[in-house]
PDB file of N, CA and C in Angstrom:
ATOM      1  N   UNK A   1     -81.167-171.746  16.835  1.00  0.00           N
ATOM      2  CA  UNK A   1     -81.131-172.854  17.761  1.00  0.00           C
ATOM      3  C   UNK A   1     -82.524-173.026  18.364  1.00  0.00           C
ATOM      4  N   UNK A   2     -82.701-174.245  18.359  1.00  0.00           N
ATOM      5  CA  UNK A   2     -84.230-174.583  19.009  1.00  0.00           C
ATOM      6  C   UNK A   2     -84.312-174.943  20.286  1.00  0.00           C
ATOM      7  N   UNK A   3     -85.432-174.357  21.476  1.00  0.00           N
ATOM      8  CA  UNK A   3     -84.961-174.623  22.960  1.00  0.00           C
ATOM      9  C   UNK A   3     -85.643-175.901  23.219  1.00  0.00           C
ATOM     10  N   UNK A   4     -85.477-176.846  23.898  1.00  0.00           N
ATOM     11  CA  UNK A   4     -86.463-177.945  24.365  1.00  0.00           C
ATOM     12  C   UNK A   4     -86.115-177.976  25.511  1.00  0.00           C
ATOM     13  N   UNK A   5     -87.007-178.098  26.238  1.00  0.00           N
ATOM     14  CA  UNK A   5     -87.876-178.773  28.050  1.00  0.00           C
ATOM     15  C   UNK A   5     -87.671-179.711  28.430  1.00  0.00           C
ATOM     16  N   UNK A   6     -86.353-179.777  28.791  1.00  0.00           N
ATOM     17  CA  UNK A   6     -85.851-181.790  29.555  1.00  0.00           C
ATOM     18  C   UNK A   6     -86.180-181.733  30.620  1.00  0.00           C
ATOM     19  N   UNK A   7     -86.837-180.552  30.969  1.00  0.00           N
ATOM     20  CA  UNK A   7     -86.628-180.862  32.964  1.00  0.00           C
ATOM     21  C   UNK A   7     -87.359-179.944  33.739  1.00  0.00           C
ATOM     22  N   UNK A   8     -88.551-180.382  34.899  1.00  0.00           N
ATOM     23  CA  UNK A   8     -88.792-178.717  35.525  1.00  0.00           C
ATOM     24  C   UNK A   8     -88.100-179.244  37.285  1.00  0.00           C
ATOM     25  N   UNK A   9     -88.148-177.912  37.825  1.00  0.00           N
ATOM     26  CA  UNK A   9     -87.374-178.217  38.665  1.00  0.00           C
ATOM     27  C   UNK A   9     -88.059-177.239  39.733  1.00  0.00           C
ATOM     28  N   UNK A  10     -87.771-177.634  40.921  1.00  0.00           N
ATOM     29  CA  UNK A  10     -88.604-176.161  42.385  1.00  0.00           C
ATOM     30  C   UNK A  10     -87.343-176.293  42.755  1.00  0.00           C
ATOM     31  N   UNK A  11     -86.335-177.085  43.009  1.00  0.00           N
ATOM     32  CA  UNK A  11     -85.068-176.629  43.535  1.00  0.00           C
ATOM     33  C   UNK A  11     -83.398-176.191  42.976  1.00  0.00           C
ATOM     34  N   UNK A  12     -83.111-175.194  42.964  1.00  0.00           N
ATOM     35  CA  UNK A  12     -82.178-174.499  42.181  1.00  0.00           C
ATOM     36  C   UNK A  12     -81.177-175.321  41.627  1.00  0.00           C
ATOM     37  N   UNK A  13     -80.962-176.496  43.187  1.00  0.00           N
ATOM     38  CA  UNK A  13     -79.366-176.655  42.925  1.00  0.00           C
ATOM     39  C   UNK A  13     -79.700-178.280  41.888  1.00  0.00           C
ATOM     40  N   UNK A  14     -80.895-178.493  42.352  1.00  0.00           N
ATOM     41  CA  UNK A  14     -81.413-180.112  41.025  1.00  0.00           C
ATOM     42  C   UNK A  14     -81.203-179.385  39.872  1.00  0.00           C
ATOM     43  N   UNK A  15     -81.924-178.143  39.414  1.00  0.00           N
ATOM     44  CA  UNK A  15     -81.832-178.092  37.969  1.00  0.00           C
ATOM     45  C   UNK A  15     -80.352-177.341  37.886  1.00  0.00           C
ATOM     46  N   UNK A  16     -79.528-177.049  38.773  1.00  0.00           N
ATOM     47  CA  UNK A  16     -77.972-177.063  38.041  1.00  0.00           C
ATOM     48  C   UNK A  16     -77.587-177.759  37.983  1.00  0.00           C
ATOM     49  N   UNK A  17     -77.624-179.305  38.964  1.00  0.00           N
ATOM     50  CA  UNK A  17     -76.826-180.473  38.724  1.00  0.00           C
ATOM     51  C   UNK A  17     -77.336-180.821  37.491  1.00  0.00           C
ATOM     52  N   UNK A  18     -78.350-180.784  36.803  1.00  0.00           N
ATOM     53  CA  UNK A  18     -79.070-181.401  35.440  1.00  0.00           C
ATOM     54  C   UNK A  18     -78.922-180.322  34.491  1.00  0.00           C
ATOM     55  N   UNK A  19     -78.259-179.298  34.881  1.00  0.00           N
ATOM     56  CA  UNK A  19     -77.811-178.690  33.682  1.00  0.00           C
ATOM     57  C   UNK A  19     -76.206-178.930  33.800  1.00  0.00           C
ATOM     58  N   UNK A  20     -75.050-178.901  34.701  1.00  0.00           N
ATOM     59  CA  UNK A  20     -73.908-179.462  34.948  1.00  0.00           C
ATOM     60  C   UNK A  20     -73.874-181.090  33.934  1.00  0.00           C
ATOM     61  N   UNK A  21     -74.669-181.684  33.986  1.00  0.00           N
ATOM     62  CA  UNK A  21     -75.219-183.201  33.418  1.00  0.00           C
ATOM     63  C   UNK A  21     -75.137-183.550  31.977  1.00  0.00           C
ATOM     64  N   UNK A  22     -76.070-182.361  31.449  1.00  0.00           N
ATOM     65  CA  UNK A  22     -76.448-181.781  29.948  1.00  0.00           C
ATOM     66  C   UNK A  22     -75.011-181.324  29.278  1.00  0.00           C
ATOM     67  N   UNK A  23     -74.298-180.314  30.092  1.00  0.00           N
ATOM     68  CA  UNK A  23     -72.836-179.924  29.381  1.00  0.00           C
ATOM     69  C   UNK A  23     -71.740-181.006  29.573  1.00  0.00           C
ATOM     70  N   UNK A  24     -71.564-181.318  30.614  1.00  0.00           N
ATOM     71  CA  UNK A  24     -70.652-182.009  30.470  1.00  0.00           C
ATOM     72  C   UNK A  24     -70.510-183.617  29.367  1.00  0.00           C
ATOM     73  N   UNK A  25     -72.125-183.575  28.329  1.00  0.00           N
ATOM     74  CA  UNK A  25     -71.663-184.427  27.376  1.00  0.00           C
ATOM     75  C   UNK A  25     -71.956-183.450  26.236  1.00  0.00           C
ATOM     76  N   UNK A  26     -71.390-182.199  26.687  1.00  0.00           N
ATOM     77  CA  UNK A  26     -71.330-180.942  25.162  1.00  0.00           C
ATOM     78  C   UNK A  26     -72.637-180.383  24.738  1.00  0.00           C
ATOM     79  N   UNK A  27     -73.972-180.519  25.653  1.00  0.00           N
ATOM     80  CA  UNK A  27     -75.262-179.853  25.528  1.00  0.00           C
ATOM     81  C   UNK A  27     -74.762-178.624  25.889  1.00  0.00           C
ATOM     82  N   UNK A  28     -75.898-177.808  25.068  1.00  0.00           N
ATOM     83  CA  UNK A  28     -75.784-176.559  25.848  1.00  0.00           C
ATOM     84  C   UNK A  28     -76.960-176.047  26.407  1.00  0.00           C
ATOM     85  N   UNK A  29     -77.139-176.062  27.903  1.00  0.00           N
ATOM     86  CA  UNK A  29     -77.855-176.004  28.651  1.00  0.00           C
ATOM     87  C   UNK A  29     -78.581-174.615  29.477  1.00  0.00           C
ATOM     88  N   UNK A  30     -79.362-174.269  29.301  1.00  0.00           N
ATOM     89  CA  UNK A  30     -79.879-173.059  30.083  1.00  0.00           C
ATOM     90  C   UNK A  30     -80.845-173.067  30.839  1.00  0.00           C
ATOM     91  N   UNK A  31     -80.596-172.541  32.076  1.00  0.00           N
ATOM     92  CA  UNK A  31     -82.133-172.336  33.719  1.00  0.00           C
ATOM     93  C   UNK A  31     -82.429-171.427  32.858  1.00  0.00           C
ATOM     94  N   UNK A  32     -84.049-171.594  32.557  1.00  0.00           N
ATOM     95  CA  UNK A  32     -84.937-170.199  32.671  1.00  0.00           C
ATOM     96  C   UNK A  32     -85.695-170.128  33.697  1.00  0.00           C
ATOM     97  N   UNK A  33     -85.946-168.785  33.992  1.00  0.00           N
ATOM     98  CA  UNK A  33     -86.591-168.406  35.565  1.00  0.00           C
ATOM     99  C   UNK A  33     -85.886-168.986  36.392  1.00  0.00           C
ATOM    100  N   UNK A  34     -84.469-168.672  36.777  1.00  0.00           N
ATOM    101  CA  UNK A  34     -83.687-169.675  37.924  1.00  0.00           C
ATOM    102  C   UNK A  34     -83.672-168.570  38.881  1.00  0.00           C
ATOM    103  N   UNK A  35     -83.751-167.401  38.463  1.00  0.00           N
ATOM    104  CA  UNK A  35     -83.846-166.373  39.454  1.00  0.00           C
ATOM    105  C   UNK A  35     -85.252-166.566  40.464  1.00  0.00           C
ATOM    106  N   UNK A  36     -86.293-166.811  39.882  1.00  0.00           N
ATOM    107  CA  UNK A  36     -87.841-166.796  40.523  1.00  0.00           C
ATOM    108  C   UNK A  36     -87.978-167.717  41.565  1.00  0.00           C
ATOM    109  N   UNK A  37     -86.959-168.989  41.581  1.00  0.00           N
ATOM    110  CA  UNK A  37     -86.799-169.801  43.220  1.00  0.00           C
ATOM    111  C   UNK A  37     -86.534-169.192  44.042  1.00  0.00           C
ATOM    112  N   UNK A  38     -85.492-168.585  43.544  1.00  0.00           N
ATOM    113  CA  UNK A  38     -84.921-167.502  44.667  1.00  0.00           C
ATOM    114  C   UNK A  38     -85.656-167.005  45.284  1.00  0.00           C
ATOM    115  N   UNK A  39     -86.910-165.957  44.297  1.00  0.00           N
ATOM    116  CA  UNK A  39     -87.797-164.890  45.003  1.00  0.00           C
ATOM    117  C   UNK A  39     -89.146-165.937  46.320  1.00  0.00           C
ATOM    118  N   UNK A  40     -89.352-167.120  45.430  1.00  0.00           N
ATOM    119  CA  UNK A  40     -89.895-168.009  46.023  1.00  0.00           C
ATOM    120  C   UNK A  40     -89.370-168.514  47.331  1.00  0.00           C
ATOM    121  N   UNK A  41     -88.719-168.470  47.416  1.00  0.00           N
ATOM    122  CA  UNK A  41     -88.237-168.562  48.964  1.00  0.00           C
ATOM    123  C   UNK A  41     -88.355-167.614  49.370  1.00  0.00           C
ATOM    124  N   UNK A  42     -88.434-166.272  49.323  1.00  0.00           N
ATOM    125  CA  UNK A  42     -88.222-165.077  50.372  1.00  0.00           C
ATOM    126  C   UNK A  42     -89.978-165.028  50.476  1.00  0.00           C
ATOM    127  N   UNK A  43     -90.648-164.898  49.334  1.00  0.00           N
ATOM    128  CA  UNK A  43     -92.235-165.181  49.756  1.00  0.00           C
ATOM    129  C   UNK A  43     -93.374-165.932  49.992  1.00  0.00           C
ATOM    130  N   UNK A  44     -92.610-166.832  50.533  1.00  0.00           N
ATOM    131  CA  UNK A  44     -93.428-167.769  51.090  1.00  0.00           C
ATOM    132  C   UNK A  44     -93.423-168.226  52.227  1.00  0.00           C
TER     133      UNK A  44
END
């Protein structure tokens, strides 16, 4: 399977609604680095 880049995102819950978006017409969708917002908020 080949990955492609529809989207960058700084806020967690945009790139789940746009991955929620992607599946629900049968994409299969994956956050990479969705963990690293997280950390981004605690250090900054």
């Amino acid at each position: 399977m080949q990955l492609v880049t529809v989207g960058t995102y700084d806020n967690l819950i945009e790139a789940e609604l746009a991955k929620l978006q992607l599946e629900s017409c049968d994409i299969h969708a994956v956050l990479k680095d969705a963990e690293m917002v997280h950390l981004m908020l605690f250090t900054t």
